[in-house]
Every structure is written in structure tokens, then in C-alpha cells.
N, C-alpha and C. Protein backbone atom coordinates (compact mmCIF):
# COMPACT_ATOMS: atom_id res chain seq x y z
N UNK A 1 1.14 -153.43 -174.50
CA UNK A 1 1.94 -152.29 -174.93
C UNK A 1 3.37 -152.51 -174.43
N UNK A 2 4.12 -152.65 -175.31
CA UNK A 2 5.96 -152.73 -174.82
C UNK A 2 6.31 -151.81 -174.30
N UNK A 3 7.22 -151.57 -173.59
CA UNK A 3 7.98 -150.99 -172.51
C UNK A 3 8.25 -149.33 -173.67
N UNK A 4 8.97 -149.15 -174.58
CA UNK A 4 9.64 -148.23 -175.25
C UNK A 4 7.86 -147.35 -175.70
N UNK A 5 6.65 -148.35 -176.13
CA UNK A 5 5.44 -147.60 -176.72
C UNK A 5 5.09 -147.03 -175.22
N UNK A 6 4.91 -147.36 -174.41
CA UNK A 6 4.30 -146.75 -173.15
C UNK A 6 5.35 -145.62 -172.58
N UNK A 7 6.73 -145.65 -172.91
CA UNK A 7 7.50 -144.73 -172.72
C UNK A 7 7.22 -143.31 -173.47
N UNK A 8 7.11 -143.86 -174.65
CA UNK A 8 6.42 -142.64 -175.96
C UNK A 8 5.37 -141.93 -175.43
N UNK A 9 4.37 -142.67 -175.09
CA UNK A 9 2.84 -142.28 -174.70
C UNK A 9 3.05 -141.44 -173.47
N UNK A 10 3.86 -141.58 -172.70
CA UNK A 10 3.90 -140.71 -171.43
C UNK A 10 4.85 -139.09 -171.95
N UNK A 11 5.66 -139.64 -172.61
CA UNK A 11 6.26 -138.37 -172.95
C UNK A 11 5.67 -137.40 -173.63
N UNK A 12 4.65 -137.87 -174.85
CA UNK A 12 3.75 -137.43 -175.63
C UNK A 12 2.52 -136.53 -174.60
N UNK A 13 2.03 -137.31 -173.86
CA UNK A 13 0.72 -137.13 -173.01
C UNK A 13 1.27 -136.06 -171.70
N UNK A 14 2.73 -136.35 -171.57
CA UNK A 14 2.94 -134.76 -170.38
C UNK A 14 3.36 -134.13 -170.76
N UNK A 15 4.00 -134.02 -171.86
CA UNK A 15 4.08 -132.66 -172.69
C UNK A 15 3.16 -131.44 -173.15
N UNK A 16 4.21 -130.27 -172.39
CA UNK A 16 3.30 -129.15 -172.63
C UNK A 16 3.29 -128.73 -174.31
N UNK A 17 4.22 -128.76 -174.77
CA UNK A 17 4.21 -128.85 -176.55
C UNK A 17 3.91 -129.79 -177.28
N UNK A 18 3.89 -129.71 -178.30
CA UNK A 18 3.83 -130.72 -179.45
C UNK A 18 4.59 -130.99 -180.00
N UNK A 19 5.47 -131.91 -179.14
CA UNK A 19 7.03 -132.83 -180.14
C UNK A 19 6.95 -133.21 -181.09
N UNK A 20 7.97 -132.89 -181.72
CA UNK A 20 8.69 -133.78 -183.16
C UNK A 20 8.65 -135.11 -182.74
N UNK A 21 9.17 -135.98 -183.78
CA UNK A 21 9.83 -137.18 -182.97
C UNK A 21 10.92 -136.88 -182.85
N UNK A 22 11.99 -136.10 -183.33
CA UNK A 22 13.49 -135.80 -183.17
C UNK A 22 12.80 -135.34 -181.04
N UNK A 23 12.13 -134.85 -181.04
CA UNK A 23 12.02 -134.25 -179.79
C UNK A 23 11.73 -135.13 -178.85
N UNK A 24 10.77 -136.39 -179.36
CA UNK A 24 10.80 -137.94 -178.63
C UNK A 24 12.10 -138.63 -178.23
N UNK A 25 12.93 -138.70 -179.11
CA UNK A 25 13.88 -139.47 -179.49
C UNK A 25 14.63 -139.24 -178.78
N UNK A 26 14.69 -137.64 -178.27
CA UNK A 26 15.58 -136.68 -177.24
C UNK A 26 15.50 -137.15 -176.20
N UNK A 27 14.03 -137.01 -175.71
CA UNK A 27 13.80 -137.48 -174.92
C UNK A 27 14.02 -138.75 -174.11
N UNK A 28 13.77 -139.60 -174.76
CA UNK A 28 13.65 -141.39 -174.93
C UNK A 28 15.23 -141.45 -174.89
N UNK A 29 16.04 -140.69 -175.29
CA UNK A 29 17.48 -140.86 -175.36
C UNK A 29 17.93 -140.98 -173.06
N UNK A 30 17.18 -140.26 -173.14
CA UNK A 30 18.15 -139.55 -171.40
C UNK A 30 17.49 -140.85 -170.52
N UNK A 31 15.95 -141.12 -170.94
CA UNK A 31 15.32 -142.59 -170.30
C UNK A 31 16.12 -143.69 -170.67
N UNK A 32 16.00 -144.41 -172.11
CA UNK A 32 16.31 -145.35 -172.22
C UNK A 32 18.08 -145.45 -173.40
N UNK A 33 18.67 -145.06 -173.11
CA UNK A 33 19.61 -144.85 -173.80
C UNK A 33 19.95 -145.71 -175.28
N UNK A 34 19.54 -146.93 -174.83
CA UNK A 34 19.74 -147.56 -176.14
C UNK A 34 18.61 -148.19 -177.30
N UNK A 35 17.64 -146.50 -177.35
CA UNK A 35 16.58 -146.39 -178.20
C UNK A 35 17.33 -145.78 -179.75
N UNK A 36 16.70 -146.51 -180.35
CA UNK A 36 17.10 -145.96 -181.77
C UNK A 36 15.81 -145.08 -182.59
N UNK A 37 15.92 -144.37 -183.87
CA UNK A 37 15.15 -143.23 -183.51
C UNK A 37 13.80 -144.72 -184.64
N UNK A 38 14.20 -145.37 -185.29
CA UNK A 38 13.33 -146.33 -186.00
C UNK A 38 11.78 -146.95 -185.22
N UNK A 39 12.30 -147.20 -183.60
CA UNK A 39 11.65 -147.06 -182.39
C UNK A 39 10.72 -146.35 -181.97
N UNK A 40 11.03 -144.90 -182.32
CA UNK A 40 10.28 -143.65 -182.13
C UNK A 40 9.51 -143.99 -183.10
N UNK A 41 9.63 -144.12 -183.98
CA UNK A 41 8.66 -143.89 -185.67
C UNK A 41 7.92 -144.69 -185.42
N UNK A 42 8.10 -145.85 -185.23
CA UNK A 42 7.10 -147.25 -185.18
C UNK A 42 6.22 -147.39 -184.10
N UNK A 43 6.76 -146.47 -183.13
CA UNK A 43 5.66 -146.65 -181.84
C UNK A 43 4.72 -145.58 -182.15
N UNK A 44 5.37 -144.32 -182.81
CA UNK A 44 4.42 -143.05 -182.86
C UNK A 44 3.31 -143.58 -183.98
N UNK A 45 3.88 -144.31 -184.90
CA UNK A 45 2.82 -144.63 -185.93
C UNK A 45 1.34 -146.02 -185.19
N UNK A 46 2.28 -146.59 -184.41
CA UNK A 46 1.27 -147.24 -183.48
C UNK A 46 0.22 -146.51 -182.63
N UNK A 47 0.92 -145.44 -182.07
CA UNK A 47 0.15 -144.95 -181.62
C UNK A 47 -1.05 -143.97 -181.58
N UNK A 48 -0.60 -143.49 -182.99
CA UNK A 48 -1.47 -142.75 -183.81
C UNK A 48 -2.45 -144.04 -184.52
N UNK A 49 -2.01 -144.24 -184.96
CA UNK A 49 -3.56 -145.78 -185.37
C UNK A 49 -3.97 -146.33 -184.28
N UNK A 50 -3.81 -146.54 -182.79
CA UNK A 50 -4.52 -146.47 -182.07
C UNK A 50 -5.84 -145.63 -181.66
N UNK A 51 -5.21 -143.97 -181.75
CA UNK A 51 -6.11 -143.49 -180.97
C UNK A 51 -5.27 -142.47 -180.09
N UNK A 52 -4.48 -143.33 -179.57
CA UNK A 52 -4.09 -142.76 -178.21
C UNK A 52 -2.80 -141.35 -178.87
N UNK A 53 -2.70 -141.12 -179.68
CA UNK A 53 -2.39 -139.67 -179.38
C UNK A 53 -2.51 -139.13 -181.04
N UNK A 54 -2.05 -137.82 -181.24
CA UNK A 54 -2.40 -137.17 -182.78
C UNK A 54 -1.42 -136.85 -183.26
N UNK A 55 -1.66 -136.82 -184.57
CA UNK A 55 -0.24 -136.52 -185.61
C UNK A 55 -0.82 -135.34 -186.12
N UNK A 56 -0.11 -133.79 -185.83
CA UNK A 56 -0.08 -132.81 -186.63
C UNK A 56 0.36 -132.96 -188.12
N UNK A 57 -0.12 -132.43 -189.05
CA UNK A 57 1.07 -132.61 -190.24
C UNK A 57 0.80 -131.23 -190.24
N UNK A 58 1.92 -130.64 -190.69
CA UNK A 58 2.21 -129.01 -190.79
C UNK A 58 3.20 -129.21 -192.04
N UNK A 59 2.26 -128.94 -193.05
CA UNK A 59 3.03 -128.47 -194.60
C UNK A 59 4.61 -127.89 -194.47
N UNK A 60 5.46 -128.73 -194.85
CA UNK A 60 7.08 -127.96 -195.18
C UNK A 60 7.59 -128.06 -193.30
N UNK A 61 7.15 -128.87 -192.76
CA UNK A 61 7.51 -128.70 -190.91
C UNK A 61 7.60 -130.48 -190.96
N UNK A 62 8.35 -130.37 -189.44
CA UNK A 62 8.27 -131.78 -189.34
C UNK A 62 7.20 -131.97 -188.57
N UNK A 63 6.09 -133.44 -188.41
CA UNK A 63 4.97 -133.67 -187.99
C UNK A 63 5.22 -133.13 -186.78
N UNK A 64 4.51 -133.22 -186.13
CA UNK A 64 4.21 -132.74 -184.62
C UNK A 64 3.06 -133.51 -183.67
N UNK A 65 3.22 -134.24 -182.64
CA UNK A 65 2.12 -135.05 -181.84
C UNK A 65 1.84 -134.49 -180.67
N UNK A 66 0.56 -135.35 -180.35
CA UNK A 66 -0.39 -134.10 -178.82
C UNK A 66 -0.95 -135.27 -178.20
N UNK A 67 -1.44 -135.36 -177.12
CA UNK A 67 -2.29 -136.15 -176.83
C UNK A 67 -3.84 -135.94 -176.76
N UNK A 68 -4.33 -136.82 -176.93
CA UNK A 68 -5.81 -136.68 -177.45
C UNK A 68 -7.31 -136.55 -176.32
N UNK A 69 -6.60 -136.56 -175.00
CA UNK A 69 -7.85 -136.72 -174.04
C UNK A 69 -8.86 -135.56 -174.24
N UNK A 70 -8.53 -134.35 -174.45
CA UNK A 70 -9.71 -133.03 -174.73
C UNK A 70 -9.62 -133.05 -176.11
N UNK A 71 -10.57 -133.28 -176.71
CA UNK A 71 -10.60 -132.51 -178.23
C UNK A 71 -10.42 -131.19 -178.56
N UNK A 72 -9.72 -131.21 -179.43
CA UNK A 72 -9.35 -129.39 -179.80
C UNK A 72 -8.70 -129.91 -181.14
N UNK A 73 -8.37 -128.04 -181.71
CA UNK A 73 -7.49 -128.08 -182.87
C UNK A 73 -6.04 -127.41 -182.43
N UNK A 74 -5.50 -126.76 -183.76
CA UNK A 74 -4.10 -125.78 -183.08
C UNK A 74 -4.27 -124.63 -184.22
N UNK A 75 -3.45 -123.99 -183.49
CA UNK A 75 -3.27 -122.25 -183.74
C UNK A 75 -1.56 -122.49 -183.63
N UNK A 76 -1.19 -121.89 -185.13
CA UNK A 76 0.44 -122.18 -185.46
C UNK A 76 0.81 -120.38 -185.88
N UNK A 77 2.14 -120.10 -185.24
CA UNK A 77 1.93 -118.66 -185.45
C UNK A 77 2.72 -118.56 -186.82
N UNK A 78 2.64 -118.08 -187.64
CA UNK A 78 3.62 -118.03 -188.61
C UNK A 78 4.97 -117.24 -189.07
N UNK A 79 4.78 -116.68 -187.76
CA UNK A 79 5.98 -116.05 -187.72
C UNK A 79 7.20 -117.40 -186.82
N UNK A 80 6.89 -117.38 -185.47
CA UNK A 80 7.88 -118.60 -184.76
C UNK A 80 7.40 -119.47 -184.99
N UNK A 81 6.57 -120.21 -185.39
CA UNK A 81 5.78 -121.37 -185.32
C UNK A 81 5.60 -122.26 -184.66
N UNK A 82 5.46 -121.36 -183.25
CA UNK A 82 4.94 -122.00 -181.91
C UNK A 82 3.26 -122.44 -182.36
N UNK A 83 3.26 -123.79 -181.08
CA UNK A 83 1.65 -124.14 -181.46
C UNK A 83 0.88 -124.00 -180.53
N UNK A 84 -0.29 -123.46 -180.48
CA UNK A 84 -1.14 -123.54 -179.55
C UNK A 84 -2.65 -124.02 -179.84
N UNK A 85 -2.86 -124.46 -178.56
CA UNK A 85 -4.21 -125.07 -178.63
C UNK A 85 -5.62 -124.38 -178.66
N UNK A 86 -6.28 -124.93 -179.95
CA UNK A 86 -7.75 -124.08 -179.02
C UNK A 86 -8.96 -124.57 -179.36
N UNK A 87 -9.90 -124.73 -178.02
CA UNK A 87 -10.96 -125.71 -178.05
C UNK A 87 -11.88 -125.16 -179.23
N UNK A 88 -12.56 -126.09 -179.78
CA UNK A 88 -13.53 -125.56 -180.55
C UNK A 88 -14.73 -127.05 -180.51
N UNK A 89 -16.10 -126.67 -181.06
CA UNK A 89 -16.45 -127.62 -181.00
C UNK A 89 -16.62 -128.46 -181.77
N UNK A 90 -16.92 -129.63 -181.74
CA UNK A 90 -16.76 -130.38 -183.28
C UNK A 90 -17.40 -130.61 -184.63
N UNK A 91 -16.72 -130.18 -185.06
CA UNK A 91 -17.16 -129.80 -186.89
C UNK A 91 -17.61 -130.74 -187.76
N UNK A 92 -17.44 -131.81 -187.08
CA UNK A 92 -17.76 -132.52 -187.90
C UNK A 92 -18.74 -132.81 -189.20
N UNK A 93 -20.21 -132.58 -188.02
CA UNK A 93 -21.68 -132.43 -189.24
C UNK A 93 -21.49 -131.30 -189.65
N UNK A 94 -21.19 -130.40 -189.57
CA UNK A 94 -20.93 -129.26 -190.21
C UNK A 94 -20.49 -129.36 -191.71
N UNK A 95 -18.86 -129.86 -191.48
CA UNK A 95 -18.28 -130.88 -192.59
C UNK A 95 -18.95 -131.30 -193.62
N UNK A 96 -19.56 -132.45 -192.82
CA UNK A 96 -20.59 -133.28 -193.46
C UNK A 96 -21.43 -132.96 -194.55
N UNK A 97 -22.13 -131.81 -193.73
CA UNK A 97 -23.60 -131.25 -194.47
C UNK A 97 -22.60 -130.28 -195.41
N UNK A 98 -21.63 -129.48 -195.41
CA UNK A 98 -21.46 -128.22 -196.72
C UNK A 98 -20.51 -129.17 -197.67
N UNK A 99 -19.92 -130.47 -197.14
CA UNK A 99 -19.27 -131.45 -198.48
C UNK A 99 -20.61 -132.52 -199.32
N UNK A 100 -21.61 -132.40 -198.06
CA UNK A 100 -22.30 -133.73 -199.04
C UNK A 100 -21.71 -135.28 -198.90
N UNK A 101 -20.97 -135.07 -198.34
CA UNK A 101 -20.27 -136.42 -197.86
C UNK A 101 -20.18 -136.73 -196.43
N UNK A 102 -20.32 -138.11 -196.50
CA UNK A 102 -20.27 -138.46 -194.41
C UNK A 102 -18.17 -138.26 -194.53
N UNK A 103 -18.53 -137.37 -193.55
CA UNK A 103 -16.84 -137.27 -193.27
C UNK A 103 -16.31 -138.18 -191.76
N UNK A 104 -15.01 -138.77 -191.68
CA UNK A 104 -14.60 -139.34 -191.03
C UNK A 104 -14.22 -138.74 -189.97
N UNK A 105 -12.95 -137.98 -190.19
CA UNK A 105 -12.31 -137.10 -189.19
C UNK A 105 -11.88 -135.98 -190.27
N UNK A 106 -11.51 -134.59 -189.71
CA UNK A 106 -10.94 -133.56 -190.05
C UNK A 106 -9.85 -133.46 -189.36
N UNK A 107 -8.50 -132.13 -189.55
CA UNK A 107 -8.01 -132.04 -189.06
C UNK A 107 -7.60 -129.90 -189.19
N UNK A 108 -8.03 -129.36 -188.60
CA UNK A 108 -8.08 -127.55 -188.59
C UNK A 108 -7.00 -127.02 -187.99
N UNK A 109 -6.16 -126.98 -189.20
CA UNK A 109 -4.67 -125.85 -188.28
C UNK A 109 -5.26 -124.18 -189.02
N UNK A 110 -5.32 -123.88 -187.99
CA UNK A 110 -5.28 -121.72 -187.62
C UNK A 110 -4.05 -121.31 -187.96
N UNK A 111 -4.01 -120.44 -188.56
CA UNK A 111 -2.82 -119.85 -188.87
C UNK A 111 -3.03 -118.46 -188.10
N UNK A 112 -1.99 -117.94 -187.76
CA UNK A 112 -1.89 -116.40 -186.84
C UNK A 112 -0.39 -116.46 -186.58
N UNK A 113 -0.54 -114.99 -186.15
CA UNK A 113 0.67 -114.56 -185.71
C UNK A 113 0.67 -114.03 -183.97
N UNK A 114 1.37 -114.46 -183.50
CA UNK A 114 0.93 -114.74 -181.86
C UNK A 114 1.37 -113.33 -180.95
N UNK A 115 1.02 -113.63 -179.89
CA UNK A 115 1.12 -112.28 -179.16
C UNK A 115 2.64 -111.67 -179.05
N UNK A 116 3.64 -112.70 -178.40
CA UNK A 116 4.83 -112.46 -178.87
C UNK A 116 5.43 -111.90 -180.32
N UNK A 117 5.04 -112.74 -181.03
CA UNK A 117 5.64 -112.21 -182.33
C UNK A 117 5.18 -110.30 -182.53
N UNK A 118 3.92 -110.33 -182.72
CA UNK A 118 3.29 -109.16 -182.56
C UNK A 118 3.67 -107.91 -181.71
N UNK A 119 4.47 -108.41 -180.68
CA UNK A 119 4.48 -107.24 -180.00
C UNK A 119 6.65 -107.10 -180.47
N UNK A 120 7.09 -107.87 -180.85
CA UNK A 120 8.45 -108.22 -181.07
C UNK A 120 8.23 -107.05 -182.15
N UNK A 121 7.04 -107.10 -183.51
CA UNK A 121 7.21 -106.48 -184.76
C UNK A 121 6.82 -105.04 -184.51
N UNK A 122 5.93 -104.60 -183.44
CA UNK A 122 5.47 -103.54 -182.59
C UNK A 122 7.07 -102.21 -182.42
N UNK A 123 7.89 -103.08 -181.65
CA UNK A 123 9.25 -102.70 -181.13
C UNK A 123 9.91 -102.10 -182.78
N UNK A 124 10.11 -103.43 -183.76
CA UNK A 124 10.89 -102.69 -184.54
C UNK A 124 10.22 -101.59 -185.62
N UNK A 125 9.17 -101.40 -185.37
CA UNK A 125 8.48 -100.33 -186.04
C UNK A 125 8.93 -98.67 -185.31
């Protein structure tokens, strides 16, 4: 693993959110200054075909990555579209058995509107 992919992977893996790569890139900027963002893309795509961490795709958003040691899905609020995590267990055969097909992987984004938002819309009522 090169110096800049293992840089990614740590930033990715202690992060309490789920960065963009603009949010990598930010990052990776203040470490290694003379990262370009082409860098970011190519390691995140490495690293997602590894294994070692996940690519959100969020329709009309830019992707978003997590690291993968606990399995879970996310809960996106649709009002701020903060993300949060939440364990569930795995769906897989589930999948499986109501498609009729052996499924590979899934991927379950929750939609809600979060406690913040909720109590923000509370106020202007």
C-alpha cells in the first residue's frame, strides 16, 4: 500500500462522518501538501475494490465513504443531510429468498428526518 493510499485509509477509518472526497482531499491537503485531488479518486476507488472501506452513493449528492470494520447501513436526514449509522442485521438471505436470486451485496440508505431538524421545524410552527 503507497504512502498517499494508507494516508486515505486512516483518514477515512477515524472519521466520525462520512467524507466526500472533496473532504479527503481537504484533508490530505494539511498532511501531504502536494496531493492532487486525481490521488484521492484513485486511492478511494482502490480502496473500495479492496474491501477496506465503503462508497455511499446518495442520488443527486456527492458519494460519501465509511469504514467497514462493523457492518451497518445509514440513516440520511432529508432535511440537512447529515448521515448516521445504524446497525442492522444482515439482509442478505432475506434479499435472496424475496428476489429469487443469489444476491451479492446490497446497499440500504433510510431516509428520515433527524432529531435536530425536527425539533428546528417544532420552533417555527
Amino acid at each position: 500500500m503507497t504512502k498517499n493510499c494508507k494516508l486515505i485509509l486512516d483518514i477515512v477509518t477515524s472519521s466520525k462522518s462520512h467524507p466526500t472526497a472533496k473532504d479527503i482531499f481537504d484533508r490530505m491537503k494539511t498532511l501531504s501538501p502536494g496531493t492532487v485531488m486525481a490521488t484521492v479518486y484513485n486511492n478511494l476507488a482502490h480502496l473500495t475494490e479492496a474491501g477496506l472501506i465503503r462508497k455511499i452513493e446518495i442520488p443527486s449528492e456527492a458519494d460519501r465513504y465509511d469504514r467497514t470494520e462493523i457492518p451497518h447501513e445509514h440513516m440520511i436526514c432529508e432535511k440537512c443531510g447529515g448521515i448516521s449509522d445504524i446497525m442492522m442485521e444482515d439482509l442478505t438471505d432475506t434479499i435472496s429468498e424475496k428476489a429469487g436470486e443469489d444476491i451479492t451485496s446490497y446497499s440500504l440508505i433510510v431516509k428520515y428526518v433527524c432529531s435536530a431538524c425536527r425539533s428546528a421545524e417544532d420552533k417555527n410552527v
